[in-house]
N, C-alpha and C. Protein backbone atom coordinates (compact mmCIF):
# COMPACT_ATOMS: atom_id res chain seq x y z
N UNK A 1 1.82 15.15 -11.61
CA UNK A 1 3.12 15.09 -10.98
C UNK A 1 3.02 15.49 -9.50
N UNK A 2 2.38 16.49 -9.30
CA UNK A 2 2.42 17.21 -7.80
C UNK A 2 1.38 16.16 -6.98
N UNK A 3 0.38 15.40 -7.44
CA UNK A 3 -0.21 14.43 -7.30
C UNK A 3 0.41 13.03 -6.59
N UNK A 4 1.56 12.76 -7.19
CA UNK A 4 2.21 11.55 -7.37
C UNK A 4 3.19 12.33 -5.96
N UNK A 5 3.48 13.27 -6.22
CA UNK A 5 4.32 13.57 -5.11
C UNK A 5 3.51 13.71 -3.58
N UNK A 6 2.69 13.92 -3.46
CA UNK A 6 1.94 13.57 -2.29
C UNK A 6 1.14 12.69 -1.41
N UNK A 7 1.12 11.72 -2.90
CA UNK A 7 0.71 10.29 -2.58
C UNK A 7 2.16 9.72 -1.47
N UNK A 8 3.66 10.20 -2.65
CA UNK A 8 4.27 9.39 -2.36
C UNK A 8 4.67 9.98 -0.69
N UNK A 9 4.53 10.89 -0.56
CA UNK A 9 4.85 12.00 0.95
C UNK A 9 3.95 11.20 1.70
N UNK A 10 2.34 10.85 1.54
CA UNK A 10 1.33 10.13 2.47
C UNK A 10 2.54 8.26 2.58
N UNK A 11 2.85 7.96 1.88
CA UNK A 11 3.38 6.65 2.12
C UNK A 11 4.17 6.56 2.85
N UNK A 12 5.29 7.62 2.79
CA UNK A 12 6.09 7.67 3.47
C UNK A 12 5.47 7.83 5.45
N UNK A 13 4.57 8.90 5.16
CA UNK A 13 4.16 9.10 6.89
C UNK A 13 3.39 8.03 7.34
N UNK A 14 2.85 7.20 6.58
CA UNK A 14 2.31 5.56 7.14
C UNK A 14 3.06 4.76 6.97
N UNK A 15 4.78 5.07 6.25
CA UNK A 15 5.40 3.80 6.61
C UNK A 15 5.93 4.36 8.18
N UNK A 16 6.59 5.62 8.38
CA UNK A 16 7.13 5.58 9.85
C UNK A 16 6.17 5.35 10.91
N UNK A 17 5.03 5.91 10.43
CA UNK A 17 3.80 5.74 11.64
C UNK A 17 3.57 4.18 12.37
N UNK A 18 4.06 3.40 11.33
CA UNK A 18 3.81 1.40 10.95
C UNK A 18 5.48 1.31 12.32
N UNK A 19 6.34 2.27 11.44
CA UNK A 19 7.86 1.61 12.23
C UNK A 19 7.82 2.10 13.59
N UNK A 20 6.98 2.54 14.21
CA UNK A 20 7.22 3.01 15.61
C UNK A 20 7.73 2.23 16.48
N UNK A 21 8.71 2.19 17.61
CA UNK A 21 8.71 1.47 18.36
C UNK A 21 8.49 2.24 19.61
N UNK A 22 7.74 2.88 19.94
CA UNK A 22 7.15 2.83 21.28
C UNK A 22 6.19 2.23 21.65
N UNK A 23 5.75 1.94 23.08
CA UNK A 23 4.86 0.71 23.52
C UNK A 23 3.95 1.61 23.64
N UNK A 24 3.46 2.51 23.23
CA UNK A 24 1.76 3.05 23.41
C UNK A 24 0.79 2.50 23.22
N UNK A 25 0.93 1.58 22.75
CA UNK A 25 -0.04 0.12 22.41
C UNK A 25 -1.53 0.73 21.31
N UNK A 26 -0.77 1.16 20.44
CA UNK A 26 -1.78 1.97 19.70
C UNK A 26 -1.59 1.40 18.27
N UNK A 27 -2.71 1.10 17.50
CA UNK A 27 -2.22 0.19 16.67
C UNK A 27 -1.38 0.79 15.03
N UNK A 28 -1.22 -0.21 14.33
CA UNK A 28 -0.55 0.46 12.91
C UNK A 28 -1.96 1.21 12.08
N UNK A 29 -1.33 1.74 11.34
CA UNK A 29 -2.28 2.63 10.52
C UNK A 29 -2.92 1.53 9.35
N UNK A 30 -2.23 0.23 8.73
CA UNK A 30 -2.19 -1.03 7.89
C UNK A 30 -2.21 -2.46 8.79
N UNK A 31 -2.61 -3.20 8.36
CA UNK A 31 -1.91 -4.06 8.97
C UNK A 31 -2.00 -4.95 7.72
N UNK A 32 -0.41 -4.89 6.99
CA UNK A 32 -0.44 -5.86 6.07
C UNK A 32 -0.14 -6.99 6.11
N UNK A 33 -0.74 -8.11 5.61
CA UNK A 33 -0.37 -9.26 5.09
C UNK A 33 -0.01 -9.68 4.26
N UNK A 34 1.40 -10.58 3.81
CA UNK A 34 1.82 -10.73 2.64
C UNK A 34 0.82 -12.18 2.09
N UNK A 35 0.68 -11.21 0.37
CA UNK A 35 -0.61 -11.95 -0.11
C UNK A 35 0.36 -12.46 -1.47
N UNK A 36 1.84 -12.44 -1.73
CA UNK A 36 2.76 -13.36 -3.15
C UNK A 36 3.95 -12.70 -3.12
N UNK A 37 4.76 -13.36 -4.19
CA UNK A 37 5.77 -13.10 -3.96
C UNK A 37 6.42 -13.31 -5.30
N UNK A 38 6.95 -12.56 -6.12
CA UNK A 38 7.89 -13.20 -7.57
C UNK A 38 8.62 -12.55 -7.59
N UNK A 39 9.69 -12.43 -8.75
CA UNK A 39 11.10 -12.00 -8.85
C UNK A 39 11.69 -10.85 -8.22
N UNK A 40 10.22 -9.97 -8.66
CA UNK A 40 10.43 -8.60 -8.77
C UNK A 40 10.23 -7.42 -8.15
N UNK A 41 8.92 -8.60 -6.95
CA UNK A 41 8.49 -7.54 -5.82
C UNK A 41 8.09 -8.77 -4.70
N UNK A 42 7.22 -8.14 -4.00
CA UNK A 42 6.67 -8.58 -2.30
C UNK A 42 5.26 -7.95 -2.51
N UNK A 43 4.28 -9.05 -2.49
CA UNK A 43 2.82 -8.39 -2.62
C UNK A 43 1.82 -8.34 -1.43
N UNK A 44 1.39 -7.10 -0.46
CA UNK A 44 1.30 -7.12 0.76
C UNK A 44 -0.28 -6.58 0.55
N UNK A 45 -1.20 -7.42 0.96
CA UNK A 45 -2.86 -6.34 0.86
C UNK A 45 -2.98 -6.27 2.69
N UNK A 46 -4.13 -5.33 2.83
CA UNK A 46 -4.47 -4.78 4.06
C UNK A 46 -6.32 -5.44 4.05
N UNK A 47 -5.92 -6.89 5.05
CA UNK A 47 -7.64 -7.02 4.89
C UNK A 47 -8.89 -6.07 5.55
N UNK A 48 -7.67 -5.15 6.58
CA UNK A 48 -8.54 -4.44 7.49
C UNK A 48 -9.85 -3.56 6.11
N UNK A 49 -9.10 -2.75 5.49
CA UNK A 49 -9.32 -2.04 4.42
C UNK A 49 -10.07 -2.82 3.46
N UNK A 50 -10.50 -3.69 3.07
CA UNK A 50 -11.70 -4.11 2.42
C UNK A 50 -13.18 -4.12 2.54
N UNK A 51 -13.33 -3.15 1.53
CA UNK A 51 -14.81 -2.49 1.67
C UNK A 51 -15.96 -3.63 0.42
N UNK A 52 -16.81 -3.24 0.95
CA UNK A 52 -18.12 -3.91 -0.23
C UNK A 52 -19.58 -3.06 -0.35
N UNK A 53 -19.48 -2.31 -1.34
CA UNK A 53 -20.89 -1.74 -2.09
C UNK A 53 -21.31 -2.13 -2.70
N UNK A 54 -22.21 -2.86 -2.53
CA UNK A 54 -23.33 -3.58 -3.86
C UNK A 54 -22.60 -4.94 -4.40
N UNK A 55 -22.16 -4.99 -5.44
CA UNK A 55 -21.23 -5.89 -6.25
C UNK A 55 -19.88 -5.65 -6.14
N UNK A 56 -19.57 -4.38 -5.69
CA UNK A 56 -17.74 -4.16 -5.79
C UNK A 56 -17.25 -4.11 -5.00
N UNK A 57 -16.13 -4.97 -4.78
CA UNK A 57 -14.99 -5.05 -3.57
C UNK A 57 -14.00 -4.13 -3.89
N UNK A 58 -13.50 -3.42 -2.84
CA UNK A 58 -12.33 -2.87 -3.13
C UNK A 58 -11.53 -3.31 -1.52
N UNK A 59 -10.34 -2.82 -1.77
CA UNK A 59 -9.02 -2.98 -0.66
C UNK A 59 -7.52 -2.56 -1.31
N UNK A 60 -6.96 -1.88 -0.22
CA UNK A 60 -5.98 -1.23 -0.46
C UNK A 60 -4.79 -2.66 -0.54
N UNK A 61 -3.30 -2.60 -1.65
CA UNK A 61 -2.53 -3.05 -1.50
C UNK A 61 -1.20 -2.64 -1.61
N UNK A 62 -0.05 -3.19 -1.72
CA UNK A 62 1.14 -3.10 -1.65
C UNK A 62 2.08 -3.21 -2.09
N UNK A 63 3.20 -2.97 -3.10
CA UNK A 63 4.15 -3.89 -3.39
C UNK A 63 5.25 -3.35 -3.14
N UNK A 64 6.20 -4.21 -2.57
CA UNK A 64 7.40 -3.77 -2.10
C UNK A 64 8.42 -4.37 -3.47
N UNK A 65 9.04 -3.42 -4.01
CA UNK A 65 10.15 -3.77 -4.92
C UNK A 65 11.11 -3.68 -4.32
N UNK A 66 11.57 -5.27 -5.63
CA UNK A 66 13.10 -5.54 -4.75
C UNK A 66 14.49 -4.51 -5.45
N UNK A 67 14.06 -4.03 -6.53
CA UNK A 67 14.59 -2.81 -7.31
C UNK A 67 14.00 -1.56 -7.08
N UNK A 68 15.04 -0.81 -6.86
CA UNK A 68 14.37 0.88 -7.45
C UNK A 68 13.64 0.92 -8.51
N UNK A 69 12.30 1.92 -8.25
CA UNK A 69 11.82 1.75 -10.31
C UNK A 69 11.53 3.37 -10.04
N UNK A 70 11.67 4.00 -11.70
CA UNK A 70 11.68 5.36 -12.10
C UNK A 70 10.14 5.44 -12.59
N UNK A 71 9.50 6.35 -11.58
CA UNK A 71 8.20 7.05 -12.79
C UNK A 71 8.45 8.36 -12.60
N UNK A 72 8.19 9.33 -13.88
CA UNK A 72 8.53 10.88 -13.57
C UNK A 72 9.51 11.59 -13.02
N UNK A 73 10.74 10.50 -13.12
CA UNK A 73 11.76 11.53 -12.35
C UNK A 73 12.20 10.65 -11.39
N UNK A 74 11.09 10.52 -10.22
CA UNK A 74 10.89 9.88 -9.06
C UNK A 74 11.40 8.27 -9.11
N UNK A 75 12.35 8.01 -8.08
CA UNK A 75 12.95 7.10 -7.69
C UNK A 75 12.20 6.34 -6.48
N UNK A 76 11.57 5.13 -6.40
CA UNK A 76 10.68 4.82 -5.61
C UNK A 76 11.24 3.34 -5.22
N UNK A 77 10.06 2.43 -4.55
CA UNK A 77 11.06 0.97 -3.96
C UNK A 77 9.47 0.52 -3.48
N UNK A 78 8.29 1.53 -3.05
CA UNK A 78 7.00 1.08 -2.30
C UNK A 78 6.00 1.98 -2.36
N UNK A 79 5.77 1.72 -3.50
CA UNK A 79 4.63 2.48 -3.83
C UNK A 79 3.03 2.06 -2.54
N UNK A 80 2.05 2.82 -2.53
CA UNK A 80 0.97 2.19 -1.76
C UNK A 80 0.16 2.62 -2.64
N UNK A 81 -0.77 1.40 -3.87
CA UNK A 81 -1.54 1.90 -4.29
C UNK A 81 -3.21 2.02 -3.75
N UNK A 82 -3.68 3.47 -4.60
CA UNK A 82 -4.97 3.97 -4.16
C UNK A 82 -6.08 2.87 -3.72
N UNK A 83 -6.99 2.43 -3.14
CA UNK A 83 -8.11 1.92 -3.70
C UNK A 83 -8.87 1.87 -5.15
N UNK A 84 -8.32 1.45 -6.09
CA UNK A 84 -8.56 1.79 -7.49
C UNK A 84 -8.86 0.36 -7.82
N UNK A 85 -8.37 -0.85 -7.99
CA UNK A 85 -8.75 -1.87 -8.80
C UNK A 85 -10.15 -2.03 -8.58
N UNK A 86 -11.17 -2.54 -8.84
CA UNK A 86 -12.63 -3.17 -8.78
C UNK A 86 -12.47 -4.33 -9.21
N UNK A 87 -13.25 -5.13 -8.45
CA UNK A 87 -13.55 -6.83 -9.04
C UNK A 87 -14.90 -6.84 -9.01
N UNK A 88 -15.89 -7.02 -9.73
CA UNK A 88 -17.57 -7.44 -9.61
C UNK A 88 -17.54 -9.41 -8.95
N UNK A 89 -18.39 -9.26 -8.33
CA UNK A 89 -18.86 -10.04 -7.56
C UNK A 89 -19.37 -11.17 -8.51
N UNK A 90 -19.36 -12.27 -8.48
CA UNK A 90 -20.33 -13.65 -9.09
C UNK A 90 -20.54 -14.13 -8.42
C-alpha cells in the first residue's frame, strides 16, 4: 500500500514536471508517444526509455483512463507503470 502510494506521488511529480510552461528549454522527463487507443483508455509508451540486455527488452508505458478506476482505496485516472513487462527476443 505505502508502495503504491509513492509510485503514485512519483507520477504525479513527472506529470507537472512534463506540464511546465516555462521556456527554459529543458526537456520533459518522458517523452510519450501515443502507441493505441480503445474504449477504455489512451496507450502512451516512452521510446526514449527502451532498454536491451541480452534477449530482453524493456520500456516504460502509460495508460491514460478515460474513467476513474479504484485499487486499494485509491482513486486514480494515470497510472505510470514500472518497467516490469519483458518480451524475449526471436
Amino acid at each position: 500500500m505505502l508502495r503504491r502510494f509513492w509510485v503514485l506521488l512519483l507520477c504525479c511529480g513527472v506529470m507537472a514536471a512534463c506540464n511546465r510552461s516555462d521556456d527554459s528549454g529543458s526537456k520533459s522527463a518522458a517523452d510519450w508517444a501515443k502507441a493505441g487507443e480503445t474504449d477504455g483508455y489512451v496507450y502512451y509508451a516512452d521510446h526514449a526509455s527502451i532498454t536491451k540486455a541480452d534477449e530482453i527488452v524493456t520500456m516504460s508505458d502509460l495508460f491514460d483512463y478515460k474513467a476513474a478506476r479504484t485499487e486499494g482505496g485509491l482513486h486514480f485516472r494515470r497510472p505510470i507503470n514500472p518497467i516490469e513487462p519483458e518480451r524475449q527476443l526471436k
